[in-house]
C-alpha atoms as a PDB file:
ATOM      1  CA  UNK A   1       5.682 -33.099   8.955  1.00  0.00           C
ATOM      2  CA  UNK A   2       6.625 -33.121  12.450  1.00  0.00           C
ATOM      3  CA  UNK A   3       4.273 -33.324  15.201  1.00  0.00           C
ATOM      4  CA  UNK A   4       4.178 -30.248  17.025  1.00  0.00           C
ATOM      5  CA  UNK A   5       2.443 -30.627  20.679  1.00  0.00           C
ATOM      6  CA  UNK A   6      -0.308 -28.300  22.039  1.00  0.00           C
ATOM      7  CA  UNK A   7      -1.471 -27.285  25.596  1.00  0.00           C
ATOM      8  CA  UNK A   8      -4.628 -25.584  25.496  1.00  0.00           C
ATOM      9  CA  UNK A   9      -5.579 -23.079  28.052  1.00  0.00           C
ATOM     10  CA  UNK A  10      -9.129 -22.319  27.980  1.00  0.00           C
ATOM     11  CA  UNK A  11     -11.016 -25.440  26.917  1.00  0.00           C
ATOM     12  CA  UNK A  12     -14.802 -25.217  27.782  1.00  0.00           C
ATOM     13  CA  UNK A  13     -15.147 -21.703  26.445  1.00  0.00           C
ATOM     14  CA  UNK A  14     -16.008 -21.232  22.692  1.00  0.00           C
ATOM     15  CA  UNK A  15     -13.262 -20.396  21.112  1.00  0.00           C
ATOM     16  CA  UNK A  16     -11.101 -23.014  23.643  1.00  0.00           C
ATOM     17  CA  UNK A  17     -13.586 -26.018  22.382  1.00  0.00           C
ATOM     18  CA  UNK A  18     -12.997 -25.198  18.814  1.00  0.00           C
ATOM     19  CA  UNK A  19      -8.978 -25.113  19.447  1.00  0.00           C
ATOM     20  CA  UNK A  20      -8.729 -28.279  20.773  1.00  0.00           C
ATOM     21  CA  UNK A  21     -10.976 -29.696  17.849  1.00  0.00           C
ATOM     22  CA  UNK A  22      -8.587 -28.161  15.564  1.00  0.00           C
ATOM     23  CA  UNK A  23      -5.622 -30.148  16.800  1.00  0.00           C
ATOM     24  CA  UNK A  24      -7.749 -33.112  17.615  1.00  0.00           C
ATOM     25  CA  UNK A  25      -8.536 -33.246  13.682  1.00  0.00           C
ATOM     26  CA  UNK A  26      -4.611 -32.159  12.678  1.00  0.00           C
ATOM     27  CA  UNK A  27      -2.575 -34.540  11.764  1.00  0.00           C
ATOM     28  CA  UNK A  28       0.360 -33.377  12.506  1.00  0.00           C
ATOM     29  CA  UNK A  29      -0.881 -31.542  16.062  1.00  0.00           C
ATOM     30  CA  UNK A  30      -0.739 -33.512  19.483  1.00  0.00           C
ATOM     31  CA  UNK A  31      -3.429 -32.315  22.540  1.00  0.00           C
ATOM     32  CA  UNK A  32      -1.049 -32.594  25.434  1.00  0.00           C
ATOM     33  CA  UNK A  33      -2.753 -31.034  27.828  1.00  0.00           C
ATOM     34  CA  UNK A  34      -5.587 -28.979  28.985  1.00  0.00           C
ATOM     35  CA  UNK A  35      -5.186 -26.223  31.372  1.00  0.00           C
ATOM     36  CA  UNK A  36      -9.127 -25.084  32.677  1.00  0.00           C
ATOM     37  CA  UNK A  37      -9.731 -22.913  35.241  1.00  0.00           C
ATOM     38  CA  UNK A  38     -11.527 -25.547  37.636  1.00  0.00           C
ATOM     39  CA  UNK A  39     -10.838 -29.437  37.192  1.00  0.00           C
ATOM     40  CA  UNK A  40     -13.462 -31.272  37.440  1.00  0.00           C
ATOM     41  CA  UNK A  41     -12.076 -33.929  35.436  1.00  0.00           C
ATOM     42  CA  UNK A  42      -8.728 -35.418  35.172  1.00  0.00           C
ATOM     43  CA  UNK A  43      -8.716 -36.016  31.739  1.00  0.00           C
ATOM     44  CA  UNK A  44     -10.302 -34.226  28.553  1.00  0.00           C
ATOM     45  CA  UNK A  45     -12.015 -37.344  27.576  1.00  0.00           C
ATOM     46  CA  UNK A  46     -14.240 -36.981  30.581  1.00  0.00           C
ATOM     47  CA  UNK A  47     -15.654 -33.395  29.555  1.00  0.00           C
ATOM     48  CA  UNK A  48     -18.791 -32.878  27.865  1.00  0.00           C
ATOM     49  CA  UNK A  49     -17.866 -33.248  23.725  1.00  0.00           C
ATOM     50  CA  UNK A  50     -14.645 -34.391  23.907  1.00  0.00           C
ATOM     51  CA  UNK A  51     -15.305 -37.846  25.015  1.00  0.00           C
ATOM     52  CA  UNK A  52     -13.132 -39.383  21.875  1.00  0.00           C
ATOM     53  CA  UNK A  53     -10.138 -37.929  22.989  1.00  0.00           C
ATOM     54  CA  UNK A  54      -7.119 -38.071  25.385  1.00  0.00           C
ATOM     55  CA  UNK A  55      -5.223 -35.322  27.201  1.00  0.00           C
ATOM     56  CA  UNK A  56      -4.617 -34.569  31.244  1.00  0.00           C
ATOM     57  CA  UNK A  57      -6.510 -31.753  32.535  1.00  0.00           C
ATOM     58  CA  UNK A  58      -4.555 -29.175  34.817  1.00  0.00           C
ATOM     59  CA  UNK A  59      -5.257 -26.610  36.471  1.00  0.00           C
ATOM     60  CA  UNK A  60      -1.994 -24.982  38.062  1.00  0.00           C
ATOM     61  CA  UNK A  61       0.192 -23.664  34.911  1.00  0.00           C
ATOM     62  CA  UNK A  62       3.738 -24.111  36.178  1.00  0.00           C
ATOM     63  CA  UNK A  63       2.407 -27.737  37.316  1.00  0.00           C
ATOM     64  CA  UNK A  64       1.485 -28.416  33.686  1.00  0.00           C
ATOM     65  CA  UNK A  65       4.525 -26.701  31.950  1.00  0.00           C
ATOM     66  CA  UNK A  66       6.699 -28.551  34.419  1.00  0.00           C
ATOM     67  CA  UNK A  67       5.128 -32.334  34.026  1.00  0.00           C
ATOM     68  CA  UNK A  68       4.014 -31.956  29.994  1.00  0.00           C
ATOM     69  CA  UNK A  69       6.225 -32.056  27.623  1.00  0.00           C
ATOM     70  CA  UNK A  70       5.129 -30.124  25.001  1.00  0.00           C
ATOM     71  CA  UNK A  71       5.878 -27.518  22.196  1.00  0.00           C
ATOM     72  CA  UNK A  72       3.268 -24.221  22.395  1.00  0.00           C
ATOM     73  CA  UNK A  73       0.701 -23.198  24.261  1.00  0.00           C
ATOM     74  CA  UNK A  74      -2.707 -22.050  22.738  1.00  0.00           C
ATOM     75  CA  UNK A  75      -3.877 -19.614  25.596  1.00  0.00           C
ATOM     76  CA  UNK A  76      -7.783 -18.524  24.744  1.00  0.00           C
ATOM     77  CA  UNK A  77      -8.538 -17.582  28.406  1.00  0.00           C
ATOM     78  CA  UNK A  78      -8.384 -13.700  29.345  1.00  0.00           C
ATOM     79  CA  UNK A  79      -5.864 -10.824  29.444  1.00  0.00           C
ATOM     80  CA  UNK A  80      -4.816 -11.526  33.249  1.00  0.00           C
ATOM     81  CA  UNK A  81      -4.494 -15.446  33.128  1.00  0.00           C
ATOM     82  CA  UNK A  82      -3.203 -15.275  29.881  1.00  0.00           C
ATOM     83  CA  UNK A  83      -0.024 -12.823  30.506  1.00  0.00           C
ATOM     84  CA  UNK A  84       0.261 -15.024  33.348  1.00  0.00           C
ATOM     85  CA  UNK A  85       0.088 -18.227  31.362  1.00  0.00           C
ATOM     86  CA  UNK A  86       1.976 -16.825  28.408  1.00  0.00           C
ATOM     87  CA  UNK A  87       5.077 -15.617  31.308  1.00  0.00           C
ATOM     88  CA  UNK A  88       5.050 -19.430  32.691  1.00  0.00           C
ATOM     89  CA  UNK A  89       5.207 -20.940  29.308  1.00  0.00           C
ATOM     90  CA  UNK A  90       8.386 -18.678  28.128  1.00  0.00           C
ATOM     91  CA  UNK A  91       9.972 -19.960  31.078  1.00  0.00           C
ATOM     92  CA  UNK A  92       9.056 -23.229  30.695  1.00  0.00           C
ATOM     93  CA  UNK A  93      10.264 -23.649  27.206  1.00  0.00           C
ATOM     94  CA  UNK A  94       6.360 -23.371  25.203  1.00  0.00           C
ATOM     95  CA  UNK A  95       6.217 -21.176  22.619  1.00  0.00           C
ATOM     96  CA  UNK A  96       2.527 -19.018  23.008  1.00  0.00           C
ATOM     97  CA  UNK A  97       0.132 -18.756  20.692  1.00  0.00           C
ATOM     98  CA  UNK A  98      -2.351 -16.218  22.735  1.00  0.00           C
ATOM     99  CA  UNK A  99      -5.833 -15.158  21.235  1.00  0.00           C
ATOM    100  CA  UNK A 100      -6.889 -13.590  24.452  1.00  0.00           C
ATOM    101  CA  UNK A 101      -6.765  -9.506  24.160  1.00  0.00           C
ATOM    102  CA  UNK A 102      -6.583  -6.698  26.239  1.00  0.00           C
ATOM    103  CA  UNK A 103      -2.759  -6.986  27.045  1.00  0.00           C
ATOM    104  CA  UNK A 104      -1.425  -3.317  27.380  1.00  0.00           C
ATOM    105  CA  UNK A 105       1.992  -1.863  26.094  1.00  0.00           C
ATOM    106  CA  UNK A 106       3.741  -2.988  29.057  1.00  0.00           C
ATOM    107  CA  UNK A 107       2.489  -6.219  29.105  1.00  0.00           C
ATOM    108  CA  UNK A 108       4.279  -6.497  25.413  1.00  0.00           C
ATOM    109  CA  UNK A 109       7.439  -4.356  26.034  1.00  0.00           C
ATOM    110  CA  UNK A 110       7.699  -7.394  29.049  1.00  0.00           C
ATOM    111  CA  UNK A 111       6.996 -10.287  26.432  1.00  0.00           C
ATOM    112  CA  UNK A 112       9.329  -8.877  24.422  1.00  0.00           C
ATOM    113  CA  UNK A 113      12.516  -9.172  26.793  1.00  0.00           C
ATOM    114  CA  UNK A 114      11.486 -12.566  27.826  1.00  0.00           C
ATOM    115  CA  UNK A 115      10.920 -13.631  23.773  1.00  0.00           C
ATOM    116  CA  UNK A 116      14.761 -12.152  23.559  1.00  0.00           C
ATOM    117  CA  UNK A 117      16.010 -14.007  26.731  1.00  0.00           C
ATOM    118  CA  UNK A 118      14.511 -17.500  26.257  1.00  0.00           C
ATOM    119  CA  UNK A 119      14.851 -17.439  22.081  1.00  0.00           C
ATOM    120  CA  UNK A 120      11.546 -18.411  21.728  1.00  0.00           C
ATOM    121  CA  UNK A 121       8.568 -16.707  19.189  1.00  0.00           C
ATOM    122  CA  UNK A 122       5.302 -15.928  21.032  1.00  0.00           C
ATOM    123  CA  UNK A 123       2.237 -14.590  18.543  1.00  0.00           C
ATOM    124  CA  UNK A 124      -0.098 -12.591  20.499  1.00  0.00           C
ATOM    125  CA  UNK A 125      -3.239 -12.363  17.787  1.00  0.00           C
ATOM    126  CA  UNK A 126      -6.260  -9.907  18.430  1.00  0.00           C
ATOM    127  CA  UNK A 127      -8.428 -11.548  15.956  1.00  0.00           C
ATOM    128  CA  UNK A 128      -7.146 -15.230  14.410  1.00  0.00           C
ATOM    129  CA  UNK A 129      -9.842 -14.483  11.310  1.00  0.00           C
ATOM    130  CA  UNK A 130      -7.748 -14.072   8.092  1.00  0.00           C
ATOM    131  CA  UNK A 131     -10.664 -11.806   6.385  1.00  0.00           C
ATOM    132  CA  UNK A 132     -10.016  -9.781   9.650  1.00  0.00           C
ATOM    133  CA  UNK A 133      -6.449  -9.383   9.119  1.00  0.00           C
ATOM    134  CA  UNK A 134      -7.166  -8.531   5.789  1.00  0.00           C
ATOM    135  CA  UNK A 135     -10.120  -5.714   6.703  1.00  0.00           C
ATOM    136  CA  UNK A 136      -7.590  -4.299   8.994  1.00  0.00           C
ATOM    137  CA  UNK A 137      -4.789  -3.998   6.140  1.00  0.00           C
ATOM    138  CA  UNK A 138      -6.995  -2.698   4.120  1.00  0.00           C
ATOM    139  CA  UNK A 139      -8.421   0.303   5.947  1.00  0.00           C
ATOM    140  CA  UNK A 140      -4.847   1.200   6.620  1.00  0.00           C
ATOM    141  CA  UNK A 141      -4.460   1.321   2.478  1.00  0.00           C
ATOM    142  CA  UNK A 142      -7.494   3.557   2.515  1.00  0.00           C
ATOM    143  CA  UNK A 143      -6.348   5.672   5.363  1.00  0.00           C
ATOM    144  CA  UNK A 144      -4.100   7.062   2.921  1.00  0.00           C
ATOM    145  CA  UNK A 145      -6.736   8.522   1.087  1.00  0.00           C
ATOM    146  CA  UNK A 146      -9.973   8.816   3.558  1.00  0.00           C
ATOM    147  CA  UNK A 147      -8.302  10.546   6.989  1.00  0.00           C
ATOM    148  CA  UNK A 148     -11.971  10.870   8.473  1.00  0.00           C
ATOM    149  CA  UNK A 149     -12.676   7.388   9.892  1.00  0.00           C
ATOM    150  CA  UNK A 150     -14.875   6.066  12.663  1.00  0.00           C
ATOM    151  CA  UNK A 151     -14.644   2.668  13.669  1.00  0.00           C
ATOM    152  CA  UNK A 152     -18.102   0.456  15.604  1.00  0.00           C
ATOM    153  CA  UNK A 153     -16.911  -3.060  16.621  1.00  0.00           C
ATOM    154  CA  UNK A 154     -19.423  -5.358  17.500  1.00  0.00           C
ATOM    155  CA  UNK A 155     -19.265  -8.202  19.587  1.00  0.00           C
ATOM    156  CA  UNK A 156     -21.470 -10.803  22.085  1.00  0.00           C
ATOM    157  CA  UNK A 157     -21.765  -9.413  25.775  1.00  0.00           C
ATOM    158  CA  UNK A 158     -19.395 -11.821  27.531  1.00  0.00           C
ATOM    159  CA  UNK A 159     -16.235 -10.103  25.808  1.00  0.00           C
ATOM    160  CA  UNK A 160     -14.417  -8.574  28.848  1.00  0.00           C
ATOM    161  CA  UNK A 161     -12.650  -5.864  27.120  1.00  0.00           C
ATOM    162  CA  UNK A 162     -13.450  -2.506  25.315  1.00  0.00           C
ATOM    163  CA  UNK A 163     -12.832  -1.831  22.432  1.00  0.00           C
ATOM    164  CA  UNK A 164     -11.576  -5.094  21.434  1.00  0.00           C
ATOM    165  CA  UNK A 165      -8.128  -5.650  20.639  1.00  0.00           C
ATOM    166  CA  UNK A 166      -8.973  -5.654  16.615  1.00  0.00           C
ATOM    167  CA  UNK A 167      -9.953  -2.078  16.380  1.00  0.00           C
ATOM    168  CA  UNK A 168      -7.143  -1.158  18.562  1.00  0.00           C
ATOM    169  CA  UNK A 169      -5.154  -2.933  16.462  1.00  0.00           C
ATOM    170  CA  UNK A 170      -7.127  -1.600  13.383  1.00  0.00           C
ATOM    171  CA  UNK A 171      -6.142   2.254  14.581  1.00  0.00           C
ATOM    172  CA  UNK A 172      -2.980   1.532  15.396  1.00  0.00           C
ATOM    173  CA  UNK A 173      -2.175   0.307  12.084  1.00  0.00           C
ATOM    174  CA  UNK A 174      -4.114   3.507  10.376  1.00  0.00           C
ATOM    175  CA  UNK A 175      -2.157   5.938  12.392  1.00  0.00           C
ATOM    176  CA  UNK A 176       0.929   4.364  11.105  1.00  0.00           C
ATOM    177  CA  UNK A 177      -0.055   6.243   7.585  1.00  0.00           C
ATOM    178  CA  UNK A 178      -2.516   8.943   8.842  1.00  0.00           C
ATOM    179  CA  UNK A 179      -1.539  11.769  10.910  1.00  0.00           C
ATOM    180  CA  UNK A 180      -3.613  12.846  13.955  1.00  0.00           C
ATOM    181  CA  UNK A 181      -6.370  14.994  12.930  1.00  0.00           C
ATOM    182  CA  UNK A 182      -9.450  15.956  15.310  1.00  0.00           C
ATOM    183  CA  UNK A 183     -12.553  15.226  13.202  1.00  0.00           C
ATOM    184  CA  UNK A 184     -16.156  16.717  13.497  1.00  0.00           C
ATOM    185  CA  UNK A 185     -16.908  20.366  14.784  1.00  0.00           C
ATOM    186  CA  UNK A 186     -14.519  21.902  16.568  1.00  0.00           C
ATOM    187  CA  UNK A 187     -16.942  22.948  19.221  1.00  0.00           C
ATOM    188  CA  UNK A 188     -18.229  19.626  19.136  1.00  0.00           C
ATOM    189  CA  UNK A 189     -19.545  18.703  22.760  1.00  0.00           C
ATOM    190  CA  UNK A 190     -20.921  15.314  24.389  1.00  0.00           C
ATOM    191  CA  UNK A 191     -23.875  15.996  26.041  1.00  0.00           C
ATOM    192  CA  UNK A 192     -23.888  12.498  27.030  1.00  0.00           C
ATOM    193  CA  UNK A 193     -20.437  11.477  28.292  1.00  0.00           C
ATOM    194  CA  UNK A 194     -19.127   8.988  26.256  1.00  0.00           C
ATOM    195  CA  UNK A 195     -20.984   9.505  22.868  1.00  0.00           C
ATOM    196  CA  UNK A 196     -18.872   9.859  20.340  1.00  0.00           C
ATOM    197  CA  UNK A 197     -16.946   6.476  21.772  1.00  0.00           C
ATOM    198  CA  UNK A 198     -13.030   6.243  21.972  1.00  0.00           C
ATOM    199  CA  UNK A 199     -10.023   8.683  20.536  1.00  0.00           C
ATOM    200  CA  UNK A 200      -6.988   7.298  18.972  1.00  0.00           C
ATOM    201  CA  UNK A 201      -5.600  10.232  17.333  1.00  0.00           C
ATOM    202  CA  UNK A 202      -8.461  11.706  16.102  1.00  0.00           C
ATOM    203  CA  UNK A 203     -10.557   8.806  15.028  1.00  0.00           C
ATOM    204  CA  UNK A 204     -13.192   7.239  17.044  1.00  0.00           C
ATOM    205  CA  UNK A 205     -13.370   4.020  18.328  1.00  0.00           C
ATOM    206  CA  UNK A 206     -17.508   2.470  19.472  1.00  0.00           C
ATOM    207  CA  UNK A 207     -18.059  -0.788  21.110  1.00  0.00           C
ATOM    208  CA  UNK A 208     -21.864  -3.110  20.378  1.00  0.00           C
ATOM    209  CA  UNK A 209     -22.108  -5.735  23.357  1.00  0.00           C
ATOM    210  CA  UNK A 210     -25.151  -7.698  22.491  1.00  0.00           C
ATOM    211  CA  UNK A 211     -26.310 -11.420  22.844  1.00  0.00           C
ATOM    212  CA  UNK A 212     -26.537 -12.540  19.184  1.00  0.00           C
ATOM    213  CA  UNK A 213     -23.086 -11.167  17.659  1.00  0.00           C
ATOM    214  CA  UNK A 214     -19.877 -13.091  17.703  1.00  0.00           C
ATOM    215  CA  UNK A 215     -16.963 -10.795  16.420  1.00  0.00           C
ATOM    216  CA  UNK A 216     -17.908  -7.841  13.831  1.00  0.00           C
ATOM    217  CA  UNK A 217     -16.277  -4.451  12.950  1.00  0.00           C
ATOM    218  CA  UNK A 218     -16.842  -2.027   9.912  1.00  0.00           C
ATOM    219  CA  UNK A 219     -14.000   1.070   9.280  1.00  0.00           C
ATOM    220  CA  UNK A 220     -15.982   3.941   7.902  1.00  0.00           C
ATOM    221  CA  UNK A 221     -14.252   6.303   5.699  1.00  0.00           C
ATOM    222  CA  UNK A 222     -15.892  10.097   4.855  1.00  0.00           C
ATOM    223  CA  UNK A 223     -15.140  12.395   2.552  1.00  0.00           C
ATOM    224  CA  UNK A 224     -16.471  14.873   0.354  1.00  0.00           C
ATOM    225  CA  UNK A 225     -19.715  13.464  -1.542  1.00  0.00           C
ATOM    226  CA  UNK A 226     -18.525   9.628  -0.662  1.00  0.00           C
ATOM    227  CA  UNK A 227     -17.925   7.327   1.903  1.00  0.00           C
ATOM    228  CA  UNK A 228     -16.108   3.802   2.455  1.00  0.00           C
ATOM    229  CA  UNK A 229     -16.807   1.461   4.510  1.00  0.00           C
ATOM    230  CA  UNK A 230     -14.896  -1.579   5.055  1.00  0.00           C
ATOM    231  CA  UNK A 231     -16.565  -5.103   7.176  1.00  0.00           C
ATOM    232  CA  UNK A 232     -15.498  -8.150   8.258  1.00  0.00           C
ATOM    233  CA  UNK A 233     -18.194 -10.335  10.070  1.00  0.00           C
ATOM    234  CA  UNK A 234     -17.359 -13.650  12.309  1.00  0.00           C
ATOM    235  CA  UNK A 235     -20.275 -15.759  12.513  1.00  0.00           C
ATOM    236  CA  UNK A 236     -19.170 -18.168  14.259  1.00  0.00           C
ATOM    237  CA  UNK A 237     -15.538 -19.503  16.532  1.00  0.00           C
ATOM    238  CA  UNK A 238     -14.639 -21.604  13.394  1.00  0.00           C
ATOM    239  CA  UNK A 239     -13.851 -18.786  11.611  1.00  0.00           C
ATOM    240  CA  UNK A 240     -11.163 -18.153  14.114  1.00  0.00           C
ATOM    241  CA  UNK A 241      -9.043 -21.889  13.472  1.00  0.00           C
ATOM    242  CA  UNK A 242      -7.557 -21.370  10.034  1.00  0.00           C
ATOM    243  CA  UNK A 243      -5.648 -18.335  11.977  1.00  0.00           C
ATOM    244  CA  UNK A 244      -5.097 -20.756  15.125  1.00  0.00           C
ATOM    245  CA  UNK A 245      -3.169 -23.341  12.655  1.00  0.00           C
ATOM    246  CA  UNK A 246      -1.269 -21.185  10.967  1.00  0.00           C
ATOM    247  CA  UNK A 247       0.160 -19.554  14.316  1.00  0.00           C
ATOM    248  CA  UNK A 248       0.577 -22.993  15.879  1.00  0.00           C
ATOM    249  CA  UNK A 249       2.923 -24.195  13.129  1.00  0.00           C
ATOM    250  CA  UNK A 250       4.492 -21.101  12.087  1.00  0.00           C
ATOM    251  CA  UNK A 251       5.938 -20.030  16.181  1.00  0.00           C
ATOM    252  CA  UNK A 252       7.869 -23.288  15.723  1.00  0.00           C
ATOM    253  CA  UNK A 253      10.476 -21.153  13.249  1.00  0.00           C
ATOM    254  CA  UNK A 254      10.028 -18.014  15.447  1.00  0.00           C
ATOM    255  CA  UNK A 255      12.240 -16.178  18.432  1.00  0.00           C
ATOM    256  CA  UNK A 256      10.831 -13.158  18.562  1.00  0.00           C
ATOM    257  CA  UNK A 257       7.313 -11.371  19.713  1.00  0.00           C
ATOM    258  CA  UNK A 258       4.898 -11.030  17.116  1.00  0.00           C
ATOM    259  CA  UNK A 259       1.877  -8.649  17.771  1.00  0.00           C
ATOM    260  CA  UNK A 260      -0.885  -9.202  14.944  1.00  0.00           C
ATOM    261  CA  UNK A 261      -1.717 -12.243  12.471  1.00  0.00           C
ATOM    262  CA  UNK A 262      -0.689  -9.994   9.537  1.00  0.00           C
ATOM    263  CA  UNK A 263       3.023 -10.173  10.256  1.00  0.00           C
ATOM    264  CA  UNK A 264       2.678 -13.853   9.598  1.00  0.00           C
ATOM    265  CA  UNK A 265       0.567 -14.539   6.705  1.00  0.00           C
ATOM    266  CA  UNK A 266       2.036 -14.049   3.571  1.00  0.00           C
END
């Protein structure tokens, strides 16, 4: 197989650390660079854990498109820096592979055009955990039959964004086969702003932040005399890598946008 070489964007956080260990270990995947946020170092090999390796560390993006030659970009930074990142890379010729969430519908309409103008695939995954693709598939089977649905995602308190991009993802993908329906009491009232969480189209959306979780969500279904509830828990950022692989080498035989892990795995 062909090697296929990887800029990482993001390397001292948790899920960045177990990227670059995932190519490290690949056969067939090259580290070709490092983009952090500060450099300290000017190579990888000079960071704390990664002192078997070999990569340049950058930390200006068009710098390291520009001087690296190198097939995609694993952005695992945050929604700003990585629209920015995942902009520079199109341009540069790198195919993104972005894990970061909290990119808005405008962000993606402006992916899009650039995925069409360049000819190059870009996956933009809110969760790279293949039992949370398949928890989000299949609440959207159930929504078929359970309309009533809350959904409590549950992650550590560093995660900048609320709700997190897999249960917007997860409603999005209900509402495709559910239509809008206000649930509860119609003269329902929050006497405490905010407590009944988010509305998609009826359904409600809560956010955990707590130190101790990594990445958990649970789709609850009601209904008359039963409910349903659907869970998919992340213990840990390795869980996350299978995911990461399978974007890395499938974007190679993309040229379009592709929102969501599930329009990739087969």
């Amino acid at each position: 197989m062909e090697t296929i070489k990887v800029i990482v964007a993001g390397p001292r956080g948790r899920m960045g650390r177990e990227a670059v260990k995932l190519i490290h270990e690949t056969a067939h995947f090259e580290l070709a660079a490092v983009l952090d946020r500060k450099q300290d170092y000017s190579n990888i090999k000079h960071m704390e854990g990664f002192q078997d390796m070999d990569a340049p560390v950058y930390t200006d993006a068009e710098a390291c498109f520009s001087s690296v030659k190198a097939d995609v970009l694993v952005d695992l930074t945050t929604p700003e820096t990585g629209m920015f990142h995942t902009e520079a890379a199109l341009r540069h010729g790198i195919r993104p592979v972005v894990g970061t969430t909290g990119f808005s519908g405008e962000d993606l309409e402006k992916l899009d055009g650039l995925t069409k103008d360049t000819g190059l695939g870009c996956i933009i995954a809110p969760n790279f955990a293949t039992g949370a693709v398949l928890m989000m598939k299949f609440s959207q089977m159930a929504a078929k039959y359970f309309p009533d649905i809350e959904i409590i995602e549950m992650h550590h308190d560093q995660k900048l964004d609320a709700p997190s991009g897999t249960a917007v993802k997860t409603a999005d993908l209900i509402s495709k086969v559910r239509e809008a329906k206000t649930q509860g009491h119609q003269n329902e009232k929050e006497t405490i702003q905010g407590a009944r969480g988010a509305d998609v189209d009826g359904m409600h959306i809560h956010s955990v932040r707590l130190p101790g979780l990594v990445a958990h969500q649970q789709v609850m279904f009601g209904a008359d005399g039963q409910m349903l509830t659907i869970r998919h828990d992340s213990f840990n950022r390795a869980s996350f890598m299978s995911g990461v692989r399978l974007a890395v080498e499938t974007i190679m035989k993309l040229d379009v946008l592709v929102y969501g892990l599930e329009n990739i795995m087969e």
